[in-house]
N, C-alpha and C. Protein backbone atom coordinates (compact mmCIF):
# COMPACT_ATOMS: atom_id res chain seq x y z
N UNK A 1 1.42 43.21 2.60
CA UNK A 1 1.80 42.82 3.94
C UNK A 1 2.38 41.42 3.90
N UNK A 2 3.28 41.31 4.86
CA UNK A 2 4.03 39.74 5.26
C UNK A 2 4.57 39.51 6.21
N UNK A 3 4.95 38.31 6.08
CA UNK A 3 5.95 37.69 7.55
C UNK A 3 6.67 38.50 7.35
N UNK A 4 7.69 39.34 8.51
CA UNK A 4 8.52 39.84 8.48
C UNK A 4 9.83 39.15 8.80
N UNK A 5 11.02 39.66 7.97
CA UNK A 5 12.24 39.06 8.08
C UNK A 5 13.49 39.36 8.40
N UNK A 6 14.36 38.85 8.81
CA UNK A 6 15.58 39.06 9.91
C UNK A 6 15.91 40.62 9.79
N UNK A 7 16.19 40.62 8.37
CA UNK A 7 16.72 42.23 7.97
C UNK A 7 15.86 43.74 8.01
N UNK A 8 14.88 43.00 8.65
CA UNK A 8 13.79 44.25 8.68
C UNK A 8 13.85 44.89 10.06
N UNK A 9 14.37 44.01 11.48
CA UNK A 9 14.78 44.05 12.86
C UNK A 9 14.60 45.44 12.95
N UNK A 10 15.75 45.67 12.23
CA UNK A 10 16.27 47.17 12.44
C UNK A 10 15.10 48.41 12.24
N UNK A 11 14.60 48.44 10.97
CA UNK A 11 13.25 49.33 10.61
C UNK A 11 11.88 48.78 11.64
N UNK A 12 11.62 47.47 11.86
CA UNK A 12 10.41 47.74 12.95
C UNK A 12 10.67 48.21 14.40
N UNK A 13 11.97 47.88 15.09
CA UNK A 13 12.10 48.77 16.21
C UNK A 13 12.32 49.98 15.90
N UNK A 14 12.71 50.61 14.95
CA UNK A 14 12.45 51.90 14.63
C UNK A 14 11.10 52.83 14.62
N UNK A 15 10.48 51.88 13.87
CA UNK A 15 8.78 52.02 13.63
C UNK A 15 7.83 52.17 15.84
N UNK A 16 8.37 50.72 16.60
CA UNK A 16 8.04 50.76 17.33
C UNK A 16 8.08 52.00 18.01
N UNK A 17 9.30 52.45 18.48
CA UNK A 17 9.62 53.85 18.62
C UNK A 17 9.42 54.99 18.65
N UNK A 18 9.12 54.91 17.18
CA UNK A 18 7.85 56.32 17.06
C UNK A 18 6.60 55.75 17.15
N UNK A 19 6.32 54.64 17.34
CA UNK A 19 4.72 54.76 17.90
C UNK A 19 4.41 54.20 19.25
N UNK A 20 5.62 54.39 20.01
CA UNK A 20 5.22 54.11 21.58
C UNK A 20 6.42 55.18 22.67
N UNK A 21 7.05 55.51 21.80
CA UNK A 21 7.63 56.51 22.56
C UNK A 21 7.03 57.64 23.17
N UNK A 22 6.18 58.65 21.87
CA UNK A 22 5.25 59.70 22.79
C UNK A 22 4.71 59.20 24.05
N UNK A 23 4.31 57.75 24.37
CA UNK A 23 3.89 57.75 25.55
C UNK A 23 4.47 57.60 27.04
N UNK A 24 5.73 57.69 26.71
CA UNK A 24 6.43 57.21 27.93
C UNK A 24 6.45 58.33 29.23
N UNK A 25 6.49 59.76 28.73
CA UNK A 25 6.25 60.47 29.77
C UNK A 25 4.93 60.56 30.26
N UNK A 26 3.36 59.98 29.90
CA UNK A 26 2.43 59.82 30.32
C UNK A 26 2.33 58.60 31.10
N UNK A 27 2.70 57.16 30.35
CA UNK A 27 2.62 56.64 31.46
C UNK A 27 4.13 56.35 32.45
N UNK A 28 4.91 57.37 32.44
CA UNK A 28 5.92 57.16 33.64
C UNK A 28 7.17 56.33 33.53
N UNK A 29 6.96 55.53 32.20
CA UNK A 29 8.18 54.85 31.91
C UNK A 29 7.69 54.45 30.24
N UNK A 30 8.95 53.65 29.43
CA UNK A 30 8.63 53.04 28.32
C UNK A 30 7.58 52.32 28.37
N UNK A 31 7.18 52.21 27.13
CA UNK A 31 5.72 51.27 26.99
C UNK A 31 6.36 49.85 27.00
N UNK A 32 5.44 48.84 27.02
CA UNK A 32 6.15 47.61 27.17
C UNK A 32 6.59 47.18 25.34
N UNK A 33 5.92 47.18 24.81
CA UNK A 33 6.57 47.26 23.35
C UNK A 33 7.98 47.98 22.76
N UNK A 34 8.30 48.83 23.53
CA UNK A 34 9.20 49.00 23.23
C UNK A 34 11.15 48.40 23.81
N UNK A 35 10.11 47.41 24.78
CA UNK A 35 11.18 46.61 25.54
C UNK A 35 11.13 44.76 24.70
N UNK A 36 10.45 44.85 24.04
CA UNK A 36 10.12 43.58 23.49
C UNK A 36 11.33 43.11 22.59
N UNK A 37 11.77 41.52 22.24
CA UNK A 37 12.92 41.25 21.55
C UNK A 37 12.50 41.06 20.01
N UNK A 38 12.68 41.69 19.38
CA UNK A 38 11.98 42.11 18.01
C UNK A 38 12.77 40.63 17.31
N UNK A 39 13.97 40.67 17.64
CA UNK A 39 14.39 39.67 16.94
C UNK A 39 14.01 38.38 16.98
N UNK A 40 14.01 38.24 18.05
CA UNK A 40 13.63 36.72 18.43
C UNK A 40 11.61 36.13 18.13
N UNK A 41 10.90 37.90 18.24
CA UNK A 41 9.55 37.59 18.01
C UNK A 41 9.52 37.53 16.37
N UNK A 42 10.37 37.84 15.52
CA UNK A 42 10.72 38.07 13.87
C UNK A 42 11.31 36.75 13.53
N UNK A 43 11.72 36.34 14.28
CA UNK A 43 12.65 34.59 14.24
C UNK A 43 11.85 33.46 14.48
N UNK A 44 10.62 34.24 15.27
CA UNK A 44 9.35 33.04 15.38
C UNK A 44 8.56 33.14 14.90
N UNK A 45 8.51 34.01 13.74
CA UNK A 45 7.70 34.34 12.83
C UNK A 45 6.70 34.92 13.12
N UNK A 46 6.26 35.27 14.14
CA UNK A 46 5.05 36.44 14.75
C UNK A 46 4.58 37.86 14.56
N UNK A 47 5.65 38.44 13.41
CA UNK A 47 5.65 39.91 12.70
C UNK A 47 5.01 39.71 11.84
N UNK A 48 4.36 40.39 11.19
CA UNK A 48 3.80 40.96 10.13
C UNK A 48 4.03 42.34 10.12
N UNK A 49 4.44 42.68 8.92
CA UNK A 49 4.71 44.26 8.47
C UNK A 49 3.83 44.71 7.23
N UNK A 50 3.83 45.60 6.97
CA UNK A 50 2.82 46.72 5.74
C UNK A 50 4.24 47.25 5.64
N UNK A 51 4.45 47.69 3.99
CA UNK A 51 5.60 48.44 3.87
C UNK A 51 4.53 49.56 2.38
N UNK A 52 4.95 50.76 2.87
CA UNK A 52 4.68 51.52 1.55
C UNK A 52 5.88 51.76 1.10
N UNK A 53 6.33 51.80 -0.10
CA UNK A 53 7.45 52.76 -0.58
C UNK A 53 8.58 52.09 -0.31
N UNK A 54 8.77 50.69 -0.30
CA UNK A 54 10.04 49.90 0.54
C UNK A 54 10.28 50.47 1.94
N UNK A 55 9.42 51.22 2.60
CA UNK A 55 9.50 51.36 4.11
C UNK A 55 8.38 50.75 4.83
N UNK A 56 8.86 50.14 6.24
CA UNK A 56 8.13 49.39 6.73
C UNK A 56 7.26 50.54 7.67
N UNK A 57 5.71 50.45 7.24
CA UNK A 57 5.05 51.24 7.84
C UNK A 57 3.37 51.07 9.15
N UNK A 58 3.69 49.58 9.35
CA UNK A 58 2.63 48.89 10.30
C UNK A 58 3.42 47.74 10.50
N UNK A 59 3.13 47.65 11.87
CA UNK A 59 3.40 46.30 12.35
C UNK A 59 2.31 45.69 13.09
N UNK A 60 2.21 43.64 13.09
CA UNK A 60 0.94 43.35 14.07
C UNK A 60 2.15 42.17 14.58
N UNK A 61 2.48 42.15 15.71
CA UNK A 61 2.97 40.97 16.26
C UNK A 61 1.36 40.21 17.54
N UNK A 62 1.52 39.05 16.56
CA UNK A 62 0.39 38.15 17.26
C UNK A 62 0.81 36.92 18.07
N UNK A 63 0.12 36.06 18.71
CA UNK A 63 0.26 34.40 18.92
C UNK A 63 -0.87 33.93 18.98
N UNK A 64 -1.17 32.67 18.45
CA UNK A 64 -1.88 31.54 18.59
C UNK A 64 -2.26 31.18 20.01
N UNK A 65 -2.99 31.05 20.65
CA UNK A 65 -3.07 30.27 22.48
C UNK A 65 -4.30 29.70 22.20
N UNK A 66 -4.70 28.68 23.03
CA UNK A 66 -6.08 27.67 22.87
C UNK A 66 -6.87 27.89 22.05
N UNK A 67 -7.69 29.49 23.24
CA UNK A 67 -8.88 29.56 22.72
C UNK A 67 -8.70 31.22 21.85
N UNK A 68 -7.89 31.53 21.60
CA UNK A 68 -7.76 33.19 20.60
C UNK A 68 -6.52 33.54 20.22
N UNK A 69 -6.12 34.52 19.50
CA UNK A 69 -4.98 34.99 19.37
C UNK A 69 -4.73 36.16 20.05
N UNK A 70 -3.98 36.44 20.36
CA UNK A 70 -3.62 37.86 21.24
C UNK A 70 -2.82 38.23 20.51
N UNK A 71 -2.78 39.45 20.53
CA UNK A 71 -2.67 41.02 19.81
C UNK A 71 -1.59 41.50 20.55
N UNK A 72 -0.07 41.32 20.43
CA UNK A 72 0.85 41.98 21.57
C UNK A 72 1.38 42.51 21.10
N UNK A 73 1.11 43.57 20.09
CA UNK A 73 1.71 44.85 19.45
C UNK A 73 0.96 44.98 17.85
N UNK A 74 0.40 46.04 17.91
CA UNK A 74 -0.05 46.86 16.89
C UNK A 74 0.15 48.17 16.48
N UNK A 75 0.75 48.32 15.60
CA UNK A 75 1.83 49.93 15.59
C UNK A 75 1.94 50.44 13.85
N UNK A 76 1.26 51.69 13.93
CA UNK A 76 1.47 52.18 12.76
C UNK A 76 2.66 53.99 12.60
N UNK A 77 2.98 53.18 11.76
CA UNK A 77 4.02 55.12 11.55
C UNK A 77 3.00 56.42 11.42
N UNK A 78 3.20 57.08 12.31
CA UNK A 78 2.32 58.41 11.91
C UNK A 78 2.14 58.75 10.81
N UNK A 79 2.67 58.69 9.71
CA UNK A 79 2.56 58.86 8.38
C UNK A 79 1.27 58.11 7.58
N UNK A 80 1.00 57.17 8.37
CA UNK A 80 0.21 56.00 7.72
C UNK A 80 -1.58 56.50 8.39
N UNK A 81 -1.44 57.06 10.02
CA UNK A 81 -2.76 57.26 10.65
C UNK A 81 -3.67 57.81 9.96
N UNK A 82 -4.79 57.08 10.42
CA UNK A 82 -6.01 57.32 9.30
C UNK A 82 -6.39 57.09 8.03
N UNK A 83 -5.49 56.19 7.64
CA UNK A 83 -5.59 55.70 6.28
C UNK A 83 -6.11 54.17 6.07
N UNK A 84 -6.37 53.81 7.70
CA UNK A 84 -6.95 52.07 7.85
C UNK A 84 -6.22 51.09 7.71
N UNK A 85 -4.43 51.34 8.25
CA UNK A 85 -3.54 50.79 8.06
C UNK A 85 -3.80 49.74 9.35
N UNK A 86 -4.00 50.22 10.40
CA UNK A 86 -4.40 49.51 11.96
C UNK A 86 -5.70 48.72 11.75
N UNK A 87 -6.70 49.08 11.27
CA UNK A 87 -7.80 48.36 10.84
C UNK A 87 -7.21 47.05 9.86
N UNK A 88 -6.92 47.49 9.03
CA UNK A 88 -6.38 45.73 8.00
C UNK A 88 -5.42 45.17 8.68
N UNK A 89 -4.58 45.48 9.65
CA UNK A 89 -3.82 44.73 10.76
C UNK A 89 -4.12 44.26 11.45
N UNK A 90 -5.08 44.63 11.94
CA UNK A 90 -6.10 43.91 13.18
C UNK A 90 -7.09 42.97 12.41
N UNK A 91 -7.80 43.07 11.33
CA UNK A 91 -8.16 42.08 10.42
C UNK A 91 -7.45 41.04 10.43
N UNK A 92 -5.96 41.43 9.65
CA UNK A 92 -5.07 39.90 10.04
C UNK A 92 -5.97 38.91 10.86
N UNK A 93 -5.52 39.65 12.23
CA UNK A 93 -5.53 38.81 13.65
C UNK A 93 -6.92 38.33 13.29
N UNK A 94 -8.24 38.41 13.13
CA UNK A 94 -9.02 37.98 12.99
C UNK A 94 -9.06 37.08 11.68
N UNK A 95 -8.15 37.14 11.15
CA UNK A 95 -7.96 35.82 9.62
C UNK A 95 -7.39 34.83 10.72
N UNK A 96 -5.88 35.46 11.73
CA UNK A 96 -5.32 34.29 12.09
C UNK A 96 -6.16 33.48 13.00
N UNK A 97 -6.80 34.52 13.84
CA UNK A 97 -8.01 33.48 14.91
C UNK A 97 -9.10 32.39 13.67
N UNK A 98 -9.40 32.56 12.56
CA UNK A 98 -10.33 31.92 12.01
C UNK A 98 -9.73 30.76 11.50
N UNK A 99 -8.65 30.92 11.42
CA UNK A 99 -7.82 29.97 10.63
C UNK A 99 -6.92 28.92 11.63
N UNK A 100 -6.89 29.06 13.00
CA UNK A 100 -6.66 28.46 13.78
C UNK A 100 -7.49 27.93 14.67
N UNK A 101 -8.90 28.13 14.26
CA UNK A 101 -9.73 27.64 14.76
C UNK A 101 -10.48 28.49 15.87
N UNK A 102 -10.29 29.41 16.33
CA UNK A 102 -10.71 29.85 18.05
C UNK A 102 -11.28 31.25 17.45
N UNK A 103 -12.23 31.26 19.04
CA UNK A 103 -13.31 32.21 18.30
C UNK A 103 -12.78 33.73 18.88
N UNK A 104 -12.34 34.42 18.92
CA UNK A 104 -11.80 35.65 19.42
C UNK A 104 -10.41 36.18 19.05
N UNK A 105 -10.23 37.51 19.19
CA UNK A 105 -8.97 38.37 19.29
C UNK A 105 -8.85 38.62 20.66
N UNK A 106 -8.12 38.89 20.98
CA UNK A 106 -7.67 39.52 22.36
C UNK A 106 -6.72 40.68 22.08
N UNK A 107 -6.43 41.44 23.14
CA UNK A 107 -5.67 42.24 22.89
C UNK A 107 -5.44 43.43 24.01
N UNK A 108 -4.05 44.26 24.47
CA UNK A 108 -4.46 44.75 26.02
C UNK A 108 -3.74 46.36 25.50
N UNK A 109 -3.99 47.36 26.41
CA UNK A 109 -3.73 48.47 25.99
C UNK A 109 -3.75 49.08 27.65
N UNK A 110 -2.24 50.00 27.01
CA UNK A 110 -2.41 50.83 28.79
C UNK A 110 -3.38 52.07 28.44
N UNK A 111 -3.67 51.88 30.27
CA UNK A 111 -5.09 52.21 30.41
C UNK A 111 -4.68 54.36 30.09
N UNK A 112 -3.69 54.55 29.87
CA UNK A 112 -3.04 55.61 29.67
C UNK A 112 -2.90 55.89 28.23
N UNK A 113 -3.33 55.12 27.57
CA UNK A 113 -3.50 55.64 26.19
C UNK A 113 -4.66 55.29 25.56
N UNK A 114 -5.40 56.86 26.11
CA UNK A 114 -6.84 56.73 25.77
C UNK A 114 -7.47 57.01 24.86
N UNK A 115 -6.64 57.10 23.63
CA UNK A 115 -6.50 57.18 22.08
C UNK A 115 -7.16 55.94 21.75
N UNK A 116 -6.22 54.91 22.27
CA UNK A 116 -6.21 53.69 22.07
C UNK A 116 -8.23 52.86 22.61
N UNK A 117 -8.19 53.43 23.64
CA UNK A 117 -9.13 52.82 24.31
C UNK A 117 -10.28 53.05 23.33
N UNK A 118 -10.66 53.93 22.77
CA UNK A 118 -11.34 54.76 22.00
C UNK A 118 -11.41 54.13 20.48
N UNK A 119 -10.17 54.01 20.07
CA UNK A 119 -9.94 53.23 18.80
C UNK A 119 -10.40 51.71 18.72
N UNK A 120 -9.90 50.67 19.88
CA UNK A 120 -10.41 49.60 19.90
C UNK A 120 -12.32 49.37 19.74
N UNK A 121 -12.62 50.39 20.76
CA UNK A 121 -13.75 50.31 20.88
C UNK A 121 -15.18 50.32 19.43
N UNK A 122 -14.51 51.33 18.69
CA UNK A 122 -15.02 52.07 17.17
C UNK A 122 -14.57 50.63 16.22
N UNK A 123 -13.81 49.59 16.72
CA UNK A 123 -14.05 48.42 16.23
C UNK A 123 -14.02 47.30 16.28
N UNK A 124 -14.88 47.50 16.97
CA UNK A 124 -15.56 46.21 17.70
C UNK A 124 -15.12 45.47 18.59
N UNK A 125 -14.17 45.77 18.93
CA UNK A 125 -13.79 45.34 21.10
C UNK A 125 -14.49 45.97 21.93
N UNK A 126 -14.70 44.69 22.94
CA UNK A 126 -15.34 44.90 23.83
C UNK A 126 -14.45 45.04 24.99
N UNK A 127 -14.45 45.92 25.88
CA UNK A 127 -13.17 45.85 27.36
C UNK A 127 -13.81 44.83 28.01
N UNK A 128 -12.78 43.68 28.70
CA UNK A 128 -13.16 42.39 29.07
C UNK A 128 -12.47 42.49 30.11
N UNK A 129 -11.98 43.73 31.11
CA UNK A 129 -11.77 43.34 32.19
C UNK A 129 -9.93 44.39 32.53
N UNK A 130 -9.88 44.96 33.80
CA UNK A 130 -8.51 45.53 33.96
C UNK A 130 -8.04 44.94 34.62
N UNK A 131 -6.63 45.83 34.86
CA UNK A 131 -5.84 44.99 35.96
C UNK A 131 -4.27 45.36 35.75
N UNK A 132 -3.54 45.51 36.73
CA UNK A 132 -2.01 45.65 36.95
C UNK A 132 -0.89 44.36 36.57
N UNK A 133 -0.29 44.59 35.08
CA UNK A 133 0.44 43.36 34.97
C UNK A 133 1.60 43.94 34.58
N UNK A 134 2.56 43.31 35.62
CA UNK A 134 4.29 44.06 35.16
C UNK A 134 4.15 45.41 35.72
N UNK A 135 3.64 45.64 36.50
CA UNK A 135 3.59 47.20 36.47
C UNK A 135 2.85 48.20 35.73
N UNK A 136 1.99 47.70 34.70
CA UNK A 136 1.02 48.20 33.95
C UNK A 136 0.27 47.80 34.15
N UNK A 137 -0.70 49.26 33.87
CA UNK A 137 -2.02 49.32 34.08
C UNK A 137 -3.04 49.19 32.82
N UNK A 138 -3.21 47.96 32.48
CA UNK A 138 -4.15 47.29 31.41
C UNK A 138 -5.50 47.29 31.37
N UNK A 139 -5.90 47.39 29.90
CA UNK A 139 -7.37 47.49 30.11
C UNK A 139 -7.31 46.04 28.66
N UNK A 140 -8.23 45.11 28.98
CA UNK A 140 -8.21 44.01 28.06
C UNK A 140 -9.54 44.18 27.24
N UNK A 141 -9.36 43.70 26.05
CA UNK A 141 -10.36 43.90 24.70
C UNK A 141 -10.57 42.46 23.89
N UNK A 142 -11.40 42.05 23.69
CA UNK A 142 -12.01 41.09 22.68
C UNK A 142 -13.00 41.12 21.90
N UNK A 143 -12.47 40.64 20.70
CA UNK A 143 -13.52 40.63 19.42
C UNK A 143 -13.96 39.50 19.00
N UNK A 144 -14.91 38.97 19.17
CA UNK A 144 -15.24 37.83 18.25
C UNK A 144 -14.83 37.52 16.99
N UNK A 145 -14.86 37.01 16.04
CA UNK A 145 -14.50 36.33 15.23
C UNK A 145 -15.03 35.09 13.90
N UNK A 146 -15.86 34.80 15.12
CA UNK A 146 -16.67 33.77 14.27
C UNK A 146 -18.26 34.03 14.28
């Protein structure tokens, strides 16, 4: 896994794609990840990718804020599910919270992908609260850290 770089643009919105597209006819429109500027979050260095096989097959786009890092995209290629590709990605985020000092992950999921809700939970997020942002319907998660 690594920083991801300019020339990869192309393969993680690809990646995004297939792992947020199935949901758009459930929740009623695109997911918000898939409206995100890949380039400019890849230019600020906030990607991290997993590649098997010279293909890029997980992504974790994070940030730094006071007190945690937040989690604003975590995405694995179907090819990869169940193999603990999302688990060592989300690890990251808990290296980057330790290493920046602050005690938590954060991280938000529509409340429409209840895959998701389910998955966070089996490790170790706690739901910290909902709510309507942008037009989505969020359910928020935090993990300790320290």
């Amino acid at each position: 896994m690594g920083t991801a770089r300019a020339s990869d643009v192309p393969a993680v919105r690809a990646l995004v794609r297939e792992a947020y597209e199935p949901y758009t006819a459930r929740i009623g429109r695109p997911a918000a990840p898939l409206t995100d500027d890949y380039q400019a979050i890849v230019a600020e260095g906030r990607a991290i990718v997993a590649r098997r096989a010279g293909r890029i097959v997980g992504l974790l786009v994070t940030s730094v804020r006071a007190d945690h890092v937040l989690v604003e995209n975590v995405a694995v290629a179907a090819s990869e599910r169940g193999s603990g590709l999302g688990s060592a990605l989300l690890a990251l985020a808990d290296d980057q919270a330790r290493a920046a000092g602050v005690p938590e992950v954060r991280l938000y999921t529509n409340e429409r992908m209840t895959e998701n809700l389910a998955y966070y939970a089996r490790r170790g997020f706690r739901e910290t609260g909902r709510g309507t942002e942008n037009g989505f319907a969020r359910v928020h998660f935090a993990r300790r850290t320290d």
